[in-house]
Structure formats: structure tokens, C-alpha cells
PDB file of N, CA and C in Angstrom:
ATOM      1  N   UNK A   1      94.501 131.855 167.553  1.00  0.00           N
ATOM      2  CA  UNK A   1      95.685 131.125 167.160  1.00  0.00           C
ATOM      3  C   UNK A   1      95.898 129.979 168.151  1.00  0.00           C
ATOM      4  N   UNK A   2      96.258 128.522 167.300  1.00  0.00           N
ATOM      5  CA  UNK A   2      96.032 127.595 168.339  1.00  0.00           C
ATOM      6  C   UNK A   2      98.213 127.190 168.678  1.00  0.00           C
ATOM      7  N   UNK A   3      98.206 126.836 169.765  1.00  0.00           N
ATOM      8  CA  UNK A   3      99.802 126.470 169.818  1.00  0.00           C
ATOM      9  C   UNK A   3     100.088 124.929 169.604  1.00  0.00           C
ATOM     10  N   UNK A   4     100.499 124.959 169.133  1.00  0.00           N
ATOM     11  CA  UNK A   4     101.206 123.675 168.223  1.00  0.00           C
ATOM     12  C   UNK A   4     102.430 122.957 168.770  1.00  0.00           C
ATOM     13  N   UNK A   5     102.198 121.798 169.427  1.00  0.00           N
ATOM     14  CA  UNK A   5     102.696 120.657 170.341  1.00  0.00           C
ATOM     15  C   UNK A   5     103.861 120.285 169.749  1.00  0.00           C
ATOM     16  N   UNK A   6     105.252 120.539 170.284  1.00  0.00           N
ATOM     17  CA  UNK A   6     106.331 119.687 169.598  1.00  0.00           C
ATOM     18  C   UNK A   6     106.538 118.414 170.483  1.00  0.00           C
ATOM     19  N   UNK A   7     107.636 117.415 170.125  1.00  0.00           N
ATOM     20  CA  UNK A   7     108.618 116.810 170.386  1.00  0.00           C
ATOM     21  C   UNK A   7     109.834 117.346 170.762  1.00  0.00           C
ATOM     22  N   UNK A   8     110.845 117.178 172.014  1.00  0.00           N
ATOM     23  CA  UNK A   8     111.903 117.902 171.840  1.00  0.00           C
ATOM     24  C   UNK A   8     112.757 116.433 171.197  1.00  0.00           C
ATOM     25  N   UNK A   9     113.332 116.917 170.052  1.00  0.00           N
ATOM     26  CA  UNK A   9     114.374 115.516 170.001  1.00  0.00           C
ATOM     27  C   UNK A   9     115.873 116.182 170.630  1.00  0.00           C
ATOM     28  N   UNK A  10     117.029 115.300 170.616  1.00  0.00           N
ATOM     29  CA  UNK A  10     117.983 115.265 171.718  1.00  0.00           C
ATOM     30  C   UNK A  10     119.281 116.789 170.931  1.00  0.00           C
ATOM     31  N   UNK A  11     119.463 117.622 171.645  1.00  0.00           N
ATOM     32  CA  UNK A  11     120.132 118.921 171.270  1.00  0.00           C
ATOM     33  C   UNK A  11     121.448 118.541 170.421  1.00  0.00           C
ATOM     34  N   UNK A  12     121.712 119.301 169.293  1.00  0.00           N
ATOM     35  CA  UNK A  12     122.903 119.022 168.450  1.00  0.00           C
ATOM     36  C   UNK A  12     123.401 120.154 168.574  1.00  0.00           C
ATOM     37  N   UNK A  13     125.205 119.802 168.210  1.00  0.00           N
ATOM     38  CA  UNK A  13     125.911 120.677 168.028  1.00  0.00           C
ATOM     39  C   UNK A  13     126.274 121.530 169.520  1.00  0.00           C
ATOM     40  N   UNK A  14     126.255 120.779 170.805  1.00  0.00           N
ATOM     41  CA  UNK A  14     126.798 121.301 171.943  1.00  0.00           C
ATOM     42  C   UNK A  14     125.031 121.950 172.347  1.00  0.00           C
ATOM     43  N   UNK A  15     124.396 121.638 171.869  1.00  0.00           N
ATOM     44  CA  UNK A  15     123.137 122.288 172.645  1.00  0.00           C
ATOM     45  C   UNK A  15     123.091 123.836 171.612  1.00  0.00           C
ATOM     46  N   UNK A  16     123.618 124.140 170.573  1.00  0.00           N
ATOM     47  CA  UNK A  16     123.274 125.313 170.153  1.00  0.00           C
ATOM     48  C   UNK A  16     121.922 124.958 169.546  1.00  0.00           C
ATOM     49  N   UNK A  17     121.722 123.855 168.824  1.00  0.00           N
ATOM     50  CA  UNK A  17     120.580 123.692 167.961  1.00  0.00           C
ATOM     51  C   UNK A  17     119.323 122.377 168.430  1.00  0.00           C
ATOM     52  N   UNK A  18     118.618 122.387 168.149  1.00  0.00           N
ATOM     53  CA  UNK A  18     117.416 121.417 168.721  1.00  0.00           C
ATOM     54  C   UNK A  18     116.318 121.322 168.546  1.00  0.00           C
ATOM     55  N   UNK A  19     115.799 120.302 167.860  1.00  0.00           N
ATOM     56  CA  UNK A  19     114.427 120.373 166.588  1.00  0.00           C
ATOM     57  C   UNK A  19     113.865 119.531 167.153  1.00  0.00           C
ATOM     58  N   UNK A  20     112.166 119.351 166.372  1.00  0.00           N
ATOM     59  CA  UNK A  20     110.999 118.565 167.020  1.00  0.00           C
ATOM     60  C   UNK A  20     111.366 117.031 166.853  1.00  0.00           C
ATOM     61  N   UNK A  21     111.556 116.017 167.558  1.00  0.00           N
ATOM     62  CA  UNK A  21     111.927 114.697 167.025  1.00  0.00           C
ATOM     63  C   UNK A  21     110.603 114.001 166.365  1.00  0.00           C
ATOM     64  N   UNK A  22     109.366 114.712 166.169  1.00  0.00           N
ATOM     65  CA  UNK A  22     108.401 114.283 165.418  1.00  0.00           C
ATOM     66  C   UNK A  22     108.357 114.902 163.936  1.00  0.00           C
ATOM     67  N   UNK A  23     108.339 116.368 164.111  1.00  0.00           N
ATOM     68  CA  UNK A  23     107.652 116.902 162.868  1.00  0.00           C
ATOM     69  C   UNK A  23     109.174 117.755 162.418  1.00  0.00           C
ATOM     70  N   UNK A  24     110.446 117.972 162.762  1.00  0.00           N
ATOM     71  CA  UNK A  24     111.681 118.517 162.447  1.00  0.00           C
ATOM     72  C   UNK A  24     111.273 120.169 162.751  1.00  0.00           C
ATOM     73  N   UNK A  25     109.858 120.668 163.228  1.00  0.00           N
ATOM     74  CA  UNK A  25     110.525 121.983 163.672  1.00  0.00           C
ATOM     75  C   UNK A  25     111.147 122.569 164.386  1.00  0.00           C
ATOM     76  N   UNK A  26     112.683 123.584 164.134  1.00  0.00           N
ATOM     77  CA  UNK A  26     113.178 124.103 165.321  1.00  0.00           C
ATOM     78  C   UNK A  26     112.906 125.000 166.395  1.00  0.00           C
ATOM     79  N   UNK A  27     113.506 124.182 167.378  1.00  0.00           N
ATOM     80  CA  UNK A  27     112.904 124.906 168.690  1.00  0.00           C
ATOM     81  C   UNK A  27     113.896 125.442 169.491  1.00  0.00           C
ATOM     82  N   UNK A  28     115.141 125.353 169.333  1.00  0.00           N
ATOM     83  CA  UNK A  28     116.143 126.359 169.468  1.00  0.00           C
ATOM     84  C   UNK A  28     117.265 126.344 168.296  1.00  0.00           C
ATOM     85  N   UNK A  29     117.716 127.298 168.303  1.00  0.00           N
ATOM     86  CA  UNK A  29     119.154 127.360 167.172  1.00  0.00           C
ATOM     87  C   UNK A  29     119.885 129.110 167.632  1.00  0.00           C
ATOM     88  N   UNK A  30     120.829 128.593 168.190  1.00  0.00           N
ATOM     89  CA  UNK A  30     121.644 129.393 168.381  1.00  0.00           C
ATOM     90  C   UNK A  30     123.212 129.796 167.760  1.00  0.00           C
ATOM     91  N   UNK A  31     123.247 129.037 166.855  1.00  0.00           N
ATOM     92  CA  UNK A  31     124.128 128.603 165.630  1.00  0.00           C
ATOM     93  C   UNK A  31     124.528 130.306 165.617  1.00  0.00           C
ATOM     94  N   UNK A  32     125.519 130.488 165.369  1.00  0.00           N
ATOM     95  CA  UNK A  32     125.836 131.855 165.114  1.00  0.00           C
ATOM     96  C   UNK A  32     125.886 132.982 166.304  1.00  0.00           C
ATOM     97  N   UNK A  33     125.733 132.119 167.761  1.00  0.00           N
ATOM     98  CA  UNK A  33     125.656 133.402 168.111  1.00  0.00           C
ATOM     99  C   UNK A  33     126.365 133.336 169.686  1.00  0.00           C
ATOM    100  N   UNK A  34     127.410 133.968 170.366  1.00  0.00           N
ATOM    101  CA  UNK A  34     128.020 133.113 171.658  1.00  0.00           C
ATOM    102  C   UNK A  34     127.117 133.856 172.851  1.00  0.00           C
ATOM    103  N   UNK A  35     126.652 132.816 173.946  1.00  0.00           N
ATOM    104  CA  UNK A  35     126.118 132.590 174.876  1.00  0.00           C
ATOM    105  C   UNK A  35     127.116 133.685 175.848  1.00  0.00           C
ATOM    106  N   UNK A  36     126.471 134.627 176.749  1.00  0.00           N
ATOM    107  CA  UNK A  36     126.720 135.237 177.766  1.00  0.00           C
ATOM    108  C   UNK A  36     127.323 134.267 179.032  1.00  0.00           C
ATOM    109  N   UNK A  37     128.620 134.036 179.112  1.00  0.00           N
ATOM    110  CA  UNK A  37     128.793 133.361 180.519  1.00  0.00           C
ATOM    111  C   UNK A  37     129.375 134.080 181.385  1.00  0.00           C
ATOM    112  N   UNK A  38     129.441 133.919 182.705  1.00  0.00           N
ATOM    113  CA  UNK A  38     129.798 134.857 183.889  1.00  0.00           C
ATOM    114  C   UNK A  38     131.175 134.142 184.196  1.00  0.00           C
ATOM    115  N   UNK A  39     132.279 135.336 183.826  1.00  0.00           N
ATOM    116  CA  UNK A  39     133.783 134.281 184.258  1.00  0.00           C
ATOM    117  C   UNK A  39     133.579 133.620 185.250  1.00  0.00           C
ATOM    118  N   UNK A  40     134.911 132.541 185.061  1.00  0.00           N
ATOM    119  CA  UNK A  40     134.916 131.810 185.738  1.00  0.00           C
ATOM    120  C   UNK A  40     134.222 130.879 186.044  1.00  0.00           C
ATOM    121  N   UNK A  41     132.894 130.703 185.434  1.00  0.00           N
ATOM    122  CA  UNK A  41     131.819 129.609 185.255  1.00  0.00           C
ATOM    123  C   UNK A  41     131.870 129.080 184.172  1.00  0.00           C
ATOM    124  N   UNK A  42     130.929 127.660 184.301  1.00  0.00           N
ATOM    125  CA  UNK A  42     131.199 126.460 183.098  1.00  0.00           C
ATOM    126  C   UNK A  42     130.114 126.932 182.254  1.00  0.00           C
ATOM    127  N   UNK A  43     129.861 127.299 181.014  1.00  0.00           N
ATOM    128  CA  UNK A  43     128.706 127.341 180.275  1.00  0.00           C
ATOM    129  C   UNK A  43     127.654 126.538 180.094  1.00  0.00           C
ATOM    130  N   UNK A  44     126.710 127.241 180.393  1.00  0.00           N
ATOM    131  CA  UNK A  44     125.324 126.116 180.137  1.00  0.00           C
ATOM    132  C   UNK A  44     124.374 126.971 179.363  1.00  0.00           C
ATOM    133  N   UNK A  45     124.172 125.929 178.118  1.00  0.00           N
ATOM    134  CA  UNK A  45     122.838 126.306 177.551  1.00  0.00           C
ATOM    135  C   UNK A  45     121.840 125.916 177.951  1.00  0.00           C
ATOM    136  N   UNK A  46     121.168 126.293 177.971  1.00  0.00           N
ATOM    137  CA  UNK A  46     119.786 126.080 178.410  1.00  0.00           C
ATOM    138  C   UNK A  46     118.933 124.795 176.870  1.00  0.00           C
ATOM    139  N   UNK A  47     118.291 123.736 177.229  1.00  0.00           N
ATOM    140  CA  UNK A  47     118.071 123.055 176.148  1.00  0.00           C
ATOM    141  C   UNK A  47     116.814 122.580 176.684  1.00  0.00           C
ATOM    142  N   UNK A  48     115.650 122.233 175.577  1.00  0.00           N
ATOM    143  CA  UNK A  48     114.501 121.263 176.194  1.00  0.00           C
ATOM    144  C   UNK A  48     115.018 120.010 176.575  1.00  0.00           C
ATOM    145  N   UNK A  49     114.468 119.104 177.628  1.00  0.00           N
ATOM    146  CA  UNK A  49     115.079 117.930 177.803  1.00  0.00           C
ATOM    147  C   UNK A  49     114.478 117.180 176.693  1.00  0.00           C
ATOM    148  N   UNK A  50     115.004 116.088 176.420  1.00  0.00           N
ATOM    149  CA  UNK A  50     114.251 114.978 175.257  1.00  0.00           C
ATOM    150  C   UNK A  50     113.392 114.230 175.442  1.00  0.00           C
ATOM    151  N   UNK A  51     112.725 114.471 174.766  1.00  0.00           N
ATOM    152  CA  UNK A  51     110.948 113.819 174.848  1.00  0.00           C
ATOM    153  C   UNK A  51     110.553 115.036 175.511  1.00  0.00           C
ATOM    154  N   UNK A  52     110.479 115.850 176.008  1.00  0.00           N
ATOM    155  CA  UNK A  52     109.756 116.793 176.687  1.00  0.00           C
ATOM    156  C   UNK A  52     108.748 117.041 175.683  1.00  0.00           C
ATOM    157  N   UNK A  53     107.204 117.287 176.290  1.00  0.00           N
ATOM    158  CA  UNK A  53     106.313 118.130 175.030  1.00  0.00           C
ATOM    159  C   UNK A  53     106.371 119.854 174.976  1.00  0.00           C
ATOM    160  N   UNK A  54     106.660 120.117 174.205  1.00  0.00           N
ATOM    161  CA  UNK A  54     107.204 121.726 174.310  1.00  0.00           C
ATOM    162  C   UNK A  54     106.079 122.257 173.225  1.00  0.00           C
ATOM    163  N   UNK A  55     104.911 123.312 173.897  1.00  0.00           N
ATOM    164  CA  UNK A  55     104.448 124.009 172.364  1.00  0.00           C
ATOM    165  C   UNK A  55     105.149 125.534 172.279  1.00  0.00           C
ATOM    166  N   UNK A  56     104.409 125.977 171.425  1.00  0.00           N
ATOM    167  CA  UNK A  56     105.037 127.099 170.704  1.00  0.00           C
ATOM    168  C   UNK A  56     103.620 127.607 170.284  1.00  0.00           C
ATOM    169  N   UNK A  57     103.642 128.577 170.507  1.00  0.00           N
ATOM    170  CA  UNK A  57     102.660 129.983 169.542  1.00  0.00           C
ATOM    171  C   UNK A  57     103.322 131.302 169.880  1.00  0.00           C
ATOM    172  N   UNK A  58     104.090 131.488 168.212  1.00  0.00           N
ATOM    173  CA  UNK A  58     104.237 132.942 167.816  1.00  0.00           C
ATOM    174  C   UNK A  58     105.478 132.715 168.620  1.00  0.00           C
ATOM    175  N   UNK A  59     106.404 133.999 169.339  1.00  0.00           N
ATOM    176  CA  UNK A  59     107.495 133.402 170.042  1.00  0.00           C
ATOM    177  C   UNK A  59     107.913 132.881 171.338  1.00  0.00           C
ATOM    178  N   UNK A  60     106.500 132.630 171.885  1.00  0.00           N
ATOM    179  CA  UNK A  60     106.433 132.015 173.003  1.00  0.00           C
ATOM    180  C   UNK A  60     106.646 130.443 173.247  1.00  0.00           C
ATOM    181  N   UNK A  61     107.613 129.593 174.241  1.00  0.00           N
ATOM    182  CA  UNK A  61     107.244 128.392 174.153  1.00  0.00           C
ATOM    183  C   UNK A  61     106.722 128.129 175.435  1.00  0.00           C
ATOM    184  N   UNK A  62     106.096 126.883 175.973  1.00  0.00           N
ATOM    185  CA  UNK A  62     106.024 126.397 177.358  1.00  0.00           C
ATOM    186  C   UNK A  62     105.936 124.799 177.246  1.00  0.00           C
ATOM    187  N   UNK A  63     106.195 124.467 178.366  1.00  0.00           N
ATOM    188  CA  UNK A  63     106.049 122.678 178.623  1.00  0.00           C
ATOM    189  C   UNK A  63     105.031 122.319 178.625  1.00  0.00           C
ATOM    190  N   UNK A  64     104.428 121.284 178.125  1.00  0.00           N
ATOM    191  CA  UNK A  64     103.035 120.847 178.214  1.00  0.00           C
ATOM    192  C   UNK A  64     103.467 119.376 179.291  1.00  0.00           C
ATOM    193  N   UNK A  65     102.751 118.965 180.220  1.00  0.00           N
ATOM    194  CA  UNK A  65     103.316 117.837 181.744  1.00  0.00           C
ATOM    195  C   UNK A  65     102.655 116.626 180.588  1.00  0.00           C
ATOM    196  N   UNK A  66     103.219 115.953 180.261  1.00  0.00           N
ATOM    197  CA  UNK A  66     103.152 114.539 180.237  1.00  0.00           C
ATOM    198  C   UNK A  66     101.674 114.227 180.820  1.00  0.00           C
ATOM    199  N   UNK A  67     100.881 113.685 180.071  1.00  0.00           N
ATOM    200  CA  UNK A  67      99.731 113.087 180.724  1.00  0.00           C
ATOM    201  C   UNK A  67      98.669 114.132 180.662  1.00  0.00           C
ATOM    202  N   UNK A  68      98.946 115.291 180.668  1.00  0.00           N
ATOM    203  CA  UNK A  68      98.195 116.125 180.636  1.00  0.00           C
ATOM    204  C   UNK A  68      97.168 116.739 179.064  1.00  0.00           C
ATOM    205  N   UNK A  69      95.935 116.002 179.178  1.00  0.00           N
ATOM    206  CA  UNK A  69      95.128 116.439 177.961  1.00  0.00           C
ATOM    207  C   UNK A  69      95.504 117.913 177.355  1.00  0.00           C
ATOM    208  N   UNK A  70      95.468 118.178 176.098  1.00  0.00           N
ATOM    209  CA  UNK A  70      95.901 119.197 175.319  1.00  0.00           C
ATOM    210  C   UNK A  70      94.412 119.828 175.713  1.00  0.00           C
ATOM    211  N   UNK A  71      94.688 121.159 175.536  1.00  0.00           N
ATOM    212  CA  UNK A  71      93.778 122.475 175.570  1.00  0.00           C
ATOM    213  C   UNK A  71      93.273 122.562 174.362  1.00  0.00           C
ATOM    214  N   UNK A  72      91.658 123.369 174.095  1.00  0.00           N
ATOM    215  CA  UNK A  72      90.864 123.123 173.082  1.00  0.00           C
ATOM    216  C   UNK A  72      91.924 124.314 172.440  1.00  0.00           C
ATOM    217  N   UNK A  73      92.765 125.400 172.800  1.00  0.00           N
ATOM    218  CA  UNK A  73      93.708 125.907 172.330  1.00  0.00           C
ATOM    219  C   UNK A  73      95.103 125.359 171.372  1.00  0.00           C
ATOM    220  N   UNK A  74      95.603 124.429 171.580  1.00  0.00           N
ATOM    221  CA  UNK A  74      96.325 123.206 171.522  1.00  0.00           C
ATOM    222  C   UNK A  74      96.213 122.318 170.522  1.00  0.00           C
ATOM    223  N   UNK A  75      97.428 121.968 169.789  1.00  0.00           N
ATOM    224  CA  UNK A  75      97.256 120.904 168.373  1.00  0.00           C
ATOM    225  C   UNK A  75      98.538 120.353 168.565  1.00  0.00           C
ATOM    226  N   UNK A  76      98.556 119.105 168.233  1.00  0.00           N
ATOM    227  CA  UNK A  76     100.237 117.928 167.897  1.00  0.00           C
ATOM    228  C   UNK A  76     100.483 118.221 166.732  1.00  0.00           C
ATOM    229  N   UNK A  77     101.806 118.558 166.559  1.00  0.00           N
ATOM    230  CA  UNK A  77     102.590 118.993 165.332  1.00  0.00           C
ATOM    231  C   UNK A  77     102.045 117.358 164.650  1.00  0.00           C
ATOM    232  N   UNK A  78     102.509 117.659 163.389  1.00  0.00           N
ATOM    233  CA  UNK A  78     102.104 115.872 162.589  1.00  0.00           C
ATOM    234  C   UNK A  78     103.391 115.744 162.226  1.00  0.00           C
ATOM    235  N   UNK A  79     103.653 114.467 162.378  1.00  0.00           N
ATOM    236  CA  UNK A  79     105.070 113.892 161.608  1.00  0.00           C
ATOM    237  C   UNK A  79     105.403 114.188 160.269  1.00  0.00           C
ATOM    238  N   UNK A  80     107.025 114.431 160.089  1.00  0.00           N
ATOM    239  CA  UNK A  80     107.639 114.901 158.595  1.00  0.00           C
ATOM    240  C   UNK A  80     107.193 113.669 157.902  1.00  0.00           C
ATOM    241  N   UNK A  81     106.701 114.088 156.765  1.00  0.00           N
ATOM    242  CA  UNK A  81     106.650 113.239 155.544  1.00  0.00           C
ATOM    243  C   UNK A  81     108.111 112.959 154.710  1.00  0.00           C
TER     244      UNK A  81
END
């Protein structure tokens, strides 16, 4: 199974939700569900930054560094038609 290269485009909806800004797949959505915060602290979601290359295989994600050739493991999502 090869992992498949997103786009992060820029987080909607307070950072609950956040899709590929190339090919529209989501890469977080938390829509429905409230975030664990520790009183007295400011909430932070956790979000890909924008433009980041983020892949995905199965439910794993990781950062791919900028500049860095893709793995014979490794494919670029293709843009939405």
C-alpha cells in the first residue's frame, strides 16, 4: 500500500475541519465532537499548518519536509476535477 501525498489547505470552522487544498481530501474533521481541555487553559486544536505536505496511509498521517523527494512508497494526491 502506497501513502498518498496531500496538501494541507487552511483549517475551517475554528480548526475542527481541514481538507487537501489540492485534491479536497479530509484530513481532519472533528465536527461533532468537543476537544478535551485542561481548565483553565485556552483550547488548542491541533491543525496541519497550510501548505504543509501531509500523507496518509490507512489511519496514519505524517509530514513529508518540503524538498524532500517522495519515497518509491509515496504518490501526490491529483487535483479535484
Amino acid at each position: 500500500m502506497k501513502a498518498t501525498v496531500h496538501v494541507a489547505g487552511p483549517p475551517e470552522l475554528g480548526g475542527y475541519y481541514q481538507t487537501c487544498a489540492r485534491c479536497g481530501h479530509v484530513l481532519i474533521d472533528l465536527t461533532g465532537s468537543t476537544p478535551m481541555v485542561v481548565e483553565g487553559q485556552d483550547p488548542v486544536i491541533p491543525v496541519w499548518p497550510t501548505g504543509e505536505r501531509v500523507a496518509t496511509i490507512g489511519n496514519a498521517t505524517y509530514v513529508v519536509p518540503t524538498g524532500r523527494q517522495l519515497g518509491a512508497d509515496e504518490i501526490e494526491c491529483r487535483a479535484a476535477s
